[in-house]
PDB file of N, CA and C in Angstrom:
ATOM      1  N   UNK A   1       0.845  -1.170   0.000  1.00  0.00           N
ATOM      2  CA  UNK A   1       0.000   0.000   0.000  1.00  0.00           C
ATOM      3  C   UNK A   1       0.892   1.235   0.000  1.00  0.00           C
ATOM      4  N   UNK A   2       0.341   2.879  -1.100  1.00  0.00           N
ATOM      5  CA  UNK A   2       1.285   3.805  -0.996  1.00  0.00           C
ATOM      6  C   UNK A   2       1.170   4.256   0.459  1.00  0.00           C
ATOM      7  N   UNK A   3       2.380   5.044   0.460  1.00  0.00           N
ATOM      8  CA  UNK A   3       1.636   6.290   1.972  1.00  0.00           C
ATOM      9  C   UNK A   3       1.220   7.658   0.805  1.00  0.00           C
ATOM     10  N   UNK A   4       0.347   8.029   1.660  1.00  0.00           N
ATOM     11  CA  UNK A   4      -0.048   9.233   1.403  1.00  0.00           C
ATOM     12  C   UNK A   4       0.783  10.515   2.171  1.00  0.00           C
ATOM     13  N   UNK A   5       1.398  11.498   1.556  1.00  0.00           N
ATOM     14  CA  UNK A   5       2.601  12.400   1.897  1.00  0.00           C
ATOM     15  C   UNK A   5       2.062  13.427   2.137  1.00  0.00           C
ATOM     16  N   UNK A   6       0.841  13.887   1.381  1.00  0.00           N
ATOM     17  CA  UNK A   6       0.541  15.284   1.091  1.00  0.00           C
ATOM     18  C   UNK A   6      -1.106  15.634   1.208  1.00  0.00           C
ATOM     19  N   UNK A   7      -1.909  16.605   1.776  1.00  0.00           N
ATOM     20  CA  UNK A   7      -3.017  16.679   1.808  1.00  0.00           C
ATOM     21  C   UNK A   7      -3.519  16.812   0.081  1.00  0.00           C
ATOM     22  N   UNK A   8      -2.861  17.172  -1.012  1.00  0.00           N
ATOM     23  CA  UNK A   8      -3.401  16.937  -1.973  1.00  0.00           C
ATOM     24  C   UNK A   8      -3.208  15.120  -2.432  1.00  0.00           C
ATOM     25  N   UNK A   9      -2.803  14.410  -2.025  1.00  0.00           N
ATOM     26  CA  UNK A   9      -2.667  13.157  -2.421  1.00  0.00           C
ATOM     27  C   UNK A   9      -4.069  12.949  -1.520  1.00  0.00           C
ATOM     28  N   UNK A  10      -3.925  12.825  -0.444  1.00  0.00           N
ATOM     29  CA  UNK A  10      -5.424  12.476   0.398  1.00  0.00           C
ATOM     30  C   UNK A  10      -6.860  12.897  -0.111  1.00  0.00           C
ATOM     31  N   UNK A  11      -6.343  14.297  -0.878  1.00  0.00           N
ATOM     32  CA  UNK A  11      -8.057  14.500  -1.192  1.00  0.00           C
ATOM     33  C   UNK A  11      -7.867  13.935  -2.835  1.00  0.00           C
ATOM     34  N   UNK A  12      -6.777  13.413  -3.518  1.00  0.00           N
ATOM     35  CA  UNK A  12      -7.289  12.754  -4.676  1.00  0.00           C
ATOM     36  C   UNK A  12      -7.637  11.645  -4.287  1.00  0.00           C
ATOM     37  N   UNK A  13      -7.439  10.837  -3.278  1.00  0.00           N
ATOM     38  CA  UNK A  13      -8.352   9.334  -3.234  1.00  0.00           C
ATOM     39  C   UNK A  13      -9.611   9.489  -3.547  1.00  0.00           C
ATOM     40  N   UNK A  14     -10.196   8.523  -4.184  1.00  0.00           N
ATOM     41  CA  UNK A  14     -12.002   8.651  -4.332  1.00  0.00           C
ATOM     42  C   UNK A  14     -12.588   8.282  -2.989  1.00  0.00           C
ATOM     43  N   UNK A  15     -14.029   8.849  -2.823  1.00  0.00           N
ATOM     44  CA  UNK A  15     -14.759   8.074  -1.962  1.00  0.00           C
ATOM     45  C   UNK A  15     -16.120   7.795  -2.420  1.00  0.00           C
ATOM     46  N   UNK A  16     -16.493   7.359  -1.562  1.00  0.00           N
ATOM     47  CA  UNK A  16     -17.884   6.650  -1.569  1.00  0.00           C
ATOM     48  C   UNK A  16     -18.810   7.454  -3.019  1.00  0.00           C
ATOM     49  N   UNK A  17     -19.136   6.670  -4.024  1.00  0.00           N
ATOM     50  CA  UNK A  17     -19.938   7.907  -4.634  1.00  0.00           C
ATOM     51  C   UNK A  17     -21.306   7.163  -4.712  1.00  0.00           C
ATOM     52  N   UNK A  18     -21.217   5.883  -4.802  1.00  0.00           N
ATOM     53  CA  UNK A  18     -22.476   4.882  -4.249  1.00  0.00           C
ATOM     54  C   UNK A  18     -23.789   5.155  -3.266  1.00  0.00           C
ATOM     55  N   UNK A  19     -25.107   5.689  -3.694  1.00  0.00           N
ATOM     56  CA  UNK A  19     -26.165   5.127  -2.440  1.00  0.00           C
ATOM     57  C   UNK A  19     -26.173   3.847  -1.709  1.00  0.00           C
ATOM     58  N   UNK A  20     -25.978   4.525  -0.176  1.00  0.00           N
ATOM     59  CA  UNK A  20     -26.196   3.169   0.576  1.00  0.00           C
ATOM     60  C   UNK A  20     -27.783   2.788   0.511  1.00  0.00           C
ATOM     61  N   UNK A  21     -27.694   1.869   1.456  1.00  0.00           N
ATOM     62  CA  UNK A  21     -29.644   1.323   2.029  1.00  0.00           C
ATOM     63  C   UNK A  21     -29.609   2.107   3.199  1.00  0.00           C
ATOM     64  N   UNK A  22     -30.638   2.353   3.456  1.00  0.00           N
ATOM     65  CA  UNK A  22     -31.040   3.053   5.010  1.00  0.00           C
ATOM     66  C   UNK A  22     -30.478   2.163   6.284  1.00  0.00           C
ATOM     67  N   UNK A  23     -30.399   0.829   5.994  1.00  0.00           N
ATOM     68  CA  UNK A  23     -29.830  -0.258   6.856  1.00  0.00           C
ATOM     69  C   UNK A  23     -28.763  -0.847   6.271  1.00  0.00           C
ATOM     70  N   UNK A  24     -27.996  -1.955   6.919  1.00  0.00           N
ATOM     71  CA  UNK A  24     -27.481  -2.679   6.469  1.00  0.00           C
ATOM     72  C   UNK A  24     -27.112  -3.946   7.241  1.00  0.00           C
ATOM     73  N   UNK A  25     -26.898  -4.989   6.196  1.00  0.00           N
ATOM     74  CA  UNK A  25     -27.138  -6.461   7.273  1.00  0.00           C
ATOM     75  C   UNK A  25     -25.435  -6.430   7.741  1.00  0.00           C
ATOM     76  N   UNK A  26     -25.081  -7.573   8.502  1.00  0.00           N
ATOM     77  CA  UNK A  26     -23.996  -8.254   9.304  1.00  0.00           C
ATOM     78  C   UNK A  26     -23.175  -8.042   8.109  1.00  0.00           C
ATOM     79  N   UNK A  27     -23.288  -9.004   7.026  1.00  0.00           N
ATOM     80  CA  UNK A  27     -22.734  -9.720   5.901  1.00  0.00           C
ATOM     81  C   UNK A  27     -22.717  -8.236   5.015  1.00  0.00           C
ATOM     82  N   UNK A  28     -23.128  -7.168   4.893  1.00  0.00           N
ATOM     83  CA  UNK A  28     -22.960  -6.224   3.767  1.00  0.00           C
ATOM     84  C   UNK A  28     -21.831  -5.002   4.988  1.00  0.00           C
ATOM     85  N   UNK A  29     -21.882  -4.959   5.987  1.00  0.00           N
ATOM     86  CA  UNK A  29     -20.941  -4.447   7.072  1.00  0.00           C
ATOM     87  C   UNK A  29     -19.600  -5.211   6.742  1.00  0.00           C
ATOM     88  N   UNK A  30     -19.534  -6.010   6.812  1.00  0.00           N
ATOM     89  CA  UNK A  30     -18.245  -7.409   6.639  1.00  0.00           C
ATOM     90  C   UNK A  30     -17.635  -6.974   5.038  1.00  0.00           C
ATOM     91  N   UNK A  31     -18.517  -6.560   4.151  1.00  0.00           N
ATOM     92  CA  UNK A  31     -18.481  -6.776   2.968  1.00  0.00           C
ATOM     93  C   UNK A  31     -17.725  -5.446   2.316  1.00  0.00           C
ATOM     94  N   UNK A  32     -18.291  -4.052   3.050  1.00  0.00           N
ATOM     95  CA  UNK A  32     -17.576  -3.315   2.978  1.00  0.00           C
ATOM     96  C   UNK A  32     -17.017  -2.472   3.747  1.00  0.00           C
ATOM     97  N   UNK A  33     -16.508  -3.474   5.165  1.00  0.00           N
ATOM     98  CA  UNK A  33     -15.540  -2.811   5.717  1.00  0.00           C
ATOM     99  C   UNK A  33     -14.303  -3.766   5.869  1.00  0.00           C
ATOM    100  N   UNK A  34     -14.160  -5.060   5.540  1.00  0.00           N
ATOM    101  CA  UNK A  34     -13.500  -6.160   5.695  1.00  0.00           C
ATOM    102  C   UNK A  34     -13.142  -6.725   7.545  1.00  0.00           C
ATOM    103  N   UNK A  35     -13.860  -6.185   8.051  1.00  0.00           N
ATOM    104  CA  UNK A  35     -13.654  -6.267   8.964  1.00  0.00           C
ATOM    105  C   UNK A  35     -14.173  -7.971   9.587  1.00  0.00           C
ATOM    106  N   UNK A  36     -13.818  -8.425  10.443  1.00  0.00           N
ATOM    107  CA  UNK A  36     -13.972 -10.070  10.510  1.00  0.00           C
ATOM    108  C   UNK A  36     -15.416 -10.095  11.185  1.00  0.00           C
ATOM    109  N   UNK A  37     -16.047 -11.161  10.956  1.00  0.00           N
ATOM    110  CA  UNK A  37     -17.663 -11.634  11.757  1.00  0.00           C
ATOM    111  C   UNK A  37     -17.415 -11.025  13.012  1.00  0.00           C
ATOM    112  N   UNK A  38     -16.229 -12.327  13.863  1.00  0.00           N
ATOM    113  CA  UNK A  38     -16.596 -12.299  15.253  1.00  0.00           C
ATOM    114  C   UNK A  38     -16.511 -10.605  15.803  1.00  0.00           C
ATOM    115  N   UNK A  39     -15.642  -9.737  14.909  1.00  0.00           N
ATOM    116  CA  UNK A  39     -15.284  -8.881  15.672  1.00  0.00           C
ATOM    117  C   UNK A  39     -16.431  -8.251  15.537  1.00  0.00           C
ATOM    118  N   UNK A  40     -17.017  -7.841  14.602  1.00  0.00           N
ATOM    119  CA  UNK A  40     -18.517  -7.055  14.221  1.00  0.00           C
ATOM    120  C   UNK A  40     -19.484  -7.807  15.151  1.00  0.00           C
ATOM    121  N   UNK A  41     -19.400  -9.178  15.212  1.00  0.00           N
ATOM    122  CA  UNK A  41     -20.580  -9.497  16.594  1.00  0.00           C
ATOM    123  C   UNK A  41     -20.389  -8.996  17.893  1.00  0.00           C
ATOM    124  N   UNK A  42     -18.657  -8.711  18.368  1.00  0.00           N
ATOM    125  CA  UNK A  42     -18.276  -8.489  19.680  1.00  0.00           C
ATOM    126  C   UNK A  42     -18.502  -6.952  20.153  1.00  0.00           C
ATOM    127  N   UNK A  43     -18.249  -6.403  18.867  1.00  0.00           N
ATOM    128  CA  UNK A  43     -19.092  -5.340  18.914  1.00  0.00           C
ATOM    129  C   UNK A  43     -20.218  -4.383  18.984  1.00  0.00           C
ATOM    130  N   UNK A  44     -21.443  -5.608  18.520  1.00  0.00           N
ATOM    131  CA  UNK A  44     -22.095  -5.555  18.686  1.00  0.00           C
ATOM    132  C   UNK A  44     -22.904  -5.459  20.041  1.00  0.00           C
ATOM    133  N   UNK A  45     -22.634  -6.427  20.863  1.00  0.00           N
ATOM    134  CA  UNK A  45     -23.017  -7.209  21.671  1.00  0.00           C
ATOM    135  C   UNK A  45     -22.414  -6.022  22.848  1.00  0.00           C
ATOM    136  N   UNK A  46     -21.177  -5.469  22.742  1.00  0.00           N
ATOM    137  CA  UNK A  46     -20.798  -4.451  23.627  1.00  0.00           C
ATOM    138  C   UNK A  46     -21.384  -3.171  23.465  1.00  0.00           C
ATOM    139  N   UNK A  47     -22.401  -3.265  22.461  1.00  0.00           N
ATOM    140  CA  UNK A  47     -22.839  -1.494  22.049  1.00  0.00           C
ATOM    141  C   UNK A  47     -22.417  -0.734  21.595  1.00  0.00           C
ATOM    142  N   UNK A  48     -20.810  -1.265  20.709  1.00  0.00           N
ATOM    143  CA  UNK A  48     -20.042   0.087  19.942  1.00  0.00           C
ATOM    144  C   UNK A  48     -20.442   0.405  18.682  1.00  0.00           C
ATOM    145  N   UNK A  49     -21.244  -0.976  18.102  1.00  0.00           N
ATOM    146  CA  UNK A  49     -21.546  -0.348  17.145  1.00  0.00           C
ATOM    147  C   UNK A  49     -23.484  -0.452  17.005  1.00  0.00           C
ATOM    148  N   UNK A  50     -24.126   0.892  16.486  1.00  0.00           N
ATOM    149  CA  UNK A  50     -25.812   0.817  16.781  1.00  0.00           C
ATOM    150  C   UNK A  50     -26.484  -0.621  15.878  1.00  0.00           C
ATOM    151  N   UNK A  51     -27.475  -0.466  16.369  1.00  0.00           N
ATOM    152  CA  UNK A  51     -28.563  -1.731  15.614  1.00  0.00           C
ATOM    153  C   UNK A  51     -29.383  -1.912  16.235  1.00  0.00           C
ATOM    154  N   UNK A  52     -30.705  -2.322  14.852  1.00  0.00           N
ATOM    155  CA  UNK A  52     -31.899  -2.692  15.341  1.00  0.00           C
ATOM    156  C   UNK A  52     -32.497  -4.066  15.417  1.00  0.00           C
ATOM    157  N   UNK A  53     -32.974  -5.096  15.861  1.00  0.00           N
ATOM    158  CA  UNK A  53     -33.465  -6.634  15.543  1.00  0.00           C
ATOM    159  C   UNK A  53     -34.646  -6.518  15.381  1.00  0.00           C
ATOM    160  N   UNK A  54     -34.610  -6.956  14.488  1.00  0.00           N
ATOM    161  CA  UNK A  54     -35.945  -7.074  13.641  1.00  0.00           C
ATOM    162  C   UNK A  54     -36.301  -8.461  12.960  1.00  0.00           C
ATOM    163  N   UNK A  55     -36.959  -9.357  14.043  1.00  0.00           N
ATOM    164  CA  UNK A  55     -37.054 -10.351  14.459  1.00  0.00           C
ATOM    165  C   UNK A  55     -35.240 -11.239  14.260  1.00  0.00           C
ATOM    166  N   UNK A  56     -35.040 -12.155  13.777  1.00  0.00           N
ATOM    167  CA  UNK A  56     -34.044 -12.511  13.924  1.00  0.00           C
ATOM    168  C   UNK A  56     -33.091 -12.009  13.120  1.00  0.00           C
ATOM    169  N   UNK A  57     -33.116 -10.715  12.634  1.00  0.00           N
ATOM    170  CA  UNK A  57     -31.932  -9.867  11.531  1.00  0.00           C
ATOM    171  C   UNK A  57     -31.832  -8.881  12.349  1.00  0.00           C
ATOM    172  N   UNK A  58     -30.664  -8.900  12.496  1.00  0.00           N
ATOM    173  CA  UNK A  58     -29.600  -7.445  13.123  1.00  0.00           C
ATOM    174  C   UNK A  58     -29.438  -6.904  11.667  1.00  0.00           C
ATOM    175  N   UNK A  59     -30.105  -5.324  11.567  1.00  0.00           N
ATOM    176  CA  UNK A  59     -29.489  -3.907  10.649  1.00  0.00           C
ATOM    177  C   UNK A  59     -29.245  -2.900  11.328  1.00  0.00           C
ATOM    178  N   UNK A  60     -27.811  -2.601  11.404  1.00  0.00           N
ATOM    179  CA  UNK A  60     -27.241  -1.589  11.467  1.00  0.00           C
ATOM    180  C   UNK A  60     -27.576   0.234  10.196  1.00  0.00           C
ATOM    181  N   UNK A  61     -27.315   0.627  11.118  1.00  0.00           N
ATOM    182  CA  UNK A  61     -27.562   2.195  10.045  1.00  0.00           C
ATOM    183  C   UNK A  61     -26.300   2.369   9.379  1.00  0.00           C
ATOM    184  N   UNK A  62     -26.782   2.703   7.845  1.00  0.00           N
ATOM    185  CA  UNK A  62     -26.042   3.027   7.648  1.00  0.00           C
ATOM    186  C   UNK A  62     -24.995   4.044   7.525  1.00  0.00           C
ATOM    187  N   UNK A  63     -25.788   5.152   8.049  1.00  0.00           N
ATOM    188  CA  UNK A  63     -25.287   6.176   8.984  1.00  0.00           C
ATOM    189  C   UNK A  63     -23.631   5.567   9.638  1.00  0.00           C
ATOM    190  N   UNK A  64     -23.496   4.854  10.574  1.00  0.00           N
ATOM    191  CA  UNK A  64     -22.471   3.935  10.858  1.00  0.00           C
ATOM    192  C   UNK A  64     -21.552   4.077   9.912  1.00  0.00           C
ATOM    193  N   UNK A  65     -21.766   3.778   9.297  1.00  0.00           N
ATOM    194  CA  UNK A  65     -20.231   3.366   7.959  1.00  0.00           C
ATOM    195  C   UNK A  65     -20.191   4.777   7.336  1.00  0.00           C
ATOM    196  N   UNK A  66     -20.837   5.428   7.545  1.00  0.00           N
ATOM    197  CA  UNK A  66     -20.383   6.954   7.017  1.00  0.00           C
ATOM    198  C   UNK A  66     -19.735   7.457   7.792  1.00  0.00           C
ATOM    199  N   UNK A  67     -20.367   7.033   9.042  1.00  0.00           N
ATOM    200  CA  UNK A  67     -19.025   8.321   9.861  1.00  0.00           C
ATOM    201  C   UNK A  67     -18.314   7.311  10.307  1.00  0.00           C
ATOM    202  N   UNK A  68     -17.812   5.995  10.126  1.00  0.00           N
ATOM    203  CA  UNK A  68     -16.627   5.373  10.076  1.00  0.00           C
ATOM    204  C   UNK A  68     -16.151   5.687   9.238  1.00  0.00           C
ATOM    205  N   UNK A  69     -15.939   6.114   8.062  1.00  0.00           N
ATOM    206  CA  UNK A  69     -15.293   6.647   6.901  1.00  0.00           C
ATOM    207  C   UNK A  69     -14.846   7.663   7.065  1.00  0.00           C
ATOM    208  N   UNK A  70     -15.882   8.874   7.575  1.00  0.00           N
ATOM    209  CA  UNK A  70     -15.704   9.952   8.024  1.00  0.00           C
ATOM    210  C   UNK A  70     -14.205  10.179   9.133  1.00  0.00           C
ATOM    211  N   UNK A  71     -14.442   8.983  10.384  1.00  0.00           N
ATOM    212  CA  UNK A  71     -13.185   9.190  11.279  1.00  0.00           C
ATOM    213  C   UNK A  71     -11.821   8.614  10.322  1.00  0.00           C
ATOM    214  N   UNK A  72     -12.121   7.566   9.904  1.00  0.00           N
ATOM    215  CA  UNK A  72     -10.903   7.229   8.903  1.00  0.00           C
ATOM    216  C   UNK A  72     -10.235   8.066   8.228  1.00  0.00           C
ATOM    217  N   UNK A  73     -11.198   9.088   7.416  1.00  0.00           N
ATOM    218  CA  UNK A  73     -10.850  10.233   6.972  1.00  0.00           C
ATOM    219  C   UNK A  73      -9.998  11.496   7.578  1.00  0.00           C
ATOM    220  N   UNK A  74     -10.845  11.682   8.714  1.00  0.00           N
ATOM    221  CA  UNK A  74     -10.320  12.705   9.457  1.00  0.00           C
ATOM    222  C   UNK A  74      -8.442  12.447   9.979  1.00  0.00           C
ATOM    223  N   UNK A  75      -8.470  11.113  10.929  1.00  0.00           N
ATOM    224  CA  UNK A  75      -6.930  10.824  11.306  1.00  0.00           C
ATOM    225  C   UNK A  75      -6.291  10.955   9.769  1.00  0.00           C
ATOM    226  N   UNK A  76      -6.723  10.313   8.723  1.00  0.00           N
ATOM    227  CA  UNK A  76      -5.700  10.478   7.674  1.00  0.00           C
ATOM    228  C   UNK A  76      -5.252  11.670   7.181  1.00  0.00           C
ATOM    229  N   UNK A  77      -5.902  12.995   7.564  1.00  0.00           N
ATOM    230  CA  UNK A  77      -5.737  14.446   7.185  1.00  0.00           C
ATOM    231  C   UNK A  77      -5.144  14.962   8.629  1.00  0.00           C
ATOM    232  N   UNK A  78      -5.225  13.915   9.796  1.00  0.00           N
ATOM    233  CA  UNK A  78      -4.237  15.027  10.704  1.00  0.00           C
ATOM    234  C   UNK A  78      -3.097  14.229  10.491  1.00  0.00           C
ATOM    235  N   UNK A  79      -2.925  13.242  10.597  1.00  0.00           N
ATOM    236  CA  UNK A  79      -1.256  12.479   9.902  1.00  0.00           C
ATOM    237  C   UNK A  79      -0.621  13.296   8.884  1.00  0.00           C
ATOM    238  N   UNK A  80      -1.001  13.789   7.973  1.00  0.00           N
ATOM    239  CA  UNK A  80      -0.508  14.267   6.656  1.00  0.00           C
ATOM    240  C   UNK A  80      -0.275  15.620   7.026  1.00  0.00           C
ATOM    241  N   UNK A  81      -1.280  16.265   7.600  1.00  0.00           N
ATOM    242  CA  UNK A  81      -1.572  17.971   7.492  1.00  0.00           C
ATOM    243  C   UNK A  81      -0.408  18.547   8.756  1.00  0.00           C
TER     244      UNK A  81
END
């Protein structure tokens, strides 16, 4: 992976230009954050990350993964800046 050196290298990365769903399941969280099952369940289960059950399906907002992107974003512009 490059490093990023310069706040103009950081704001040429692309982001998200995709509509999310208003929700999102376990498996579409996993899908685009790569992040592993157990850890997204352990998280769950501790309250770090929100959700609703709706009968036996956990959806998360997708709100969530925006402003996980969002903080991702942010540390990568105070590293650089």
């Amino acid at each position: 992976m490059s490093k990023i050196s310069t706040p103009a290298e950081a704001a040429a990365i692309p982001r998200r230009k995709t509509a999310l769903p208003k929700f999102l399941t376990i498996a579409e969280l996993i899908a685009a954050t790569k992040i592993s099952r157990q850890t997204i369940s352990r998280k769950l289960k501790l309250g770090e990350i929100p959700h609703v059950k709706m009968g036996s399906r956990i959806l998360i907002p997708a709100s969530f993964l925006i402003d996980l992107e969002n903080a991702a974003w942010s540390t990568t512009k105070q590293r650089i800046g």
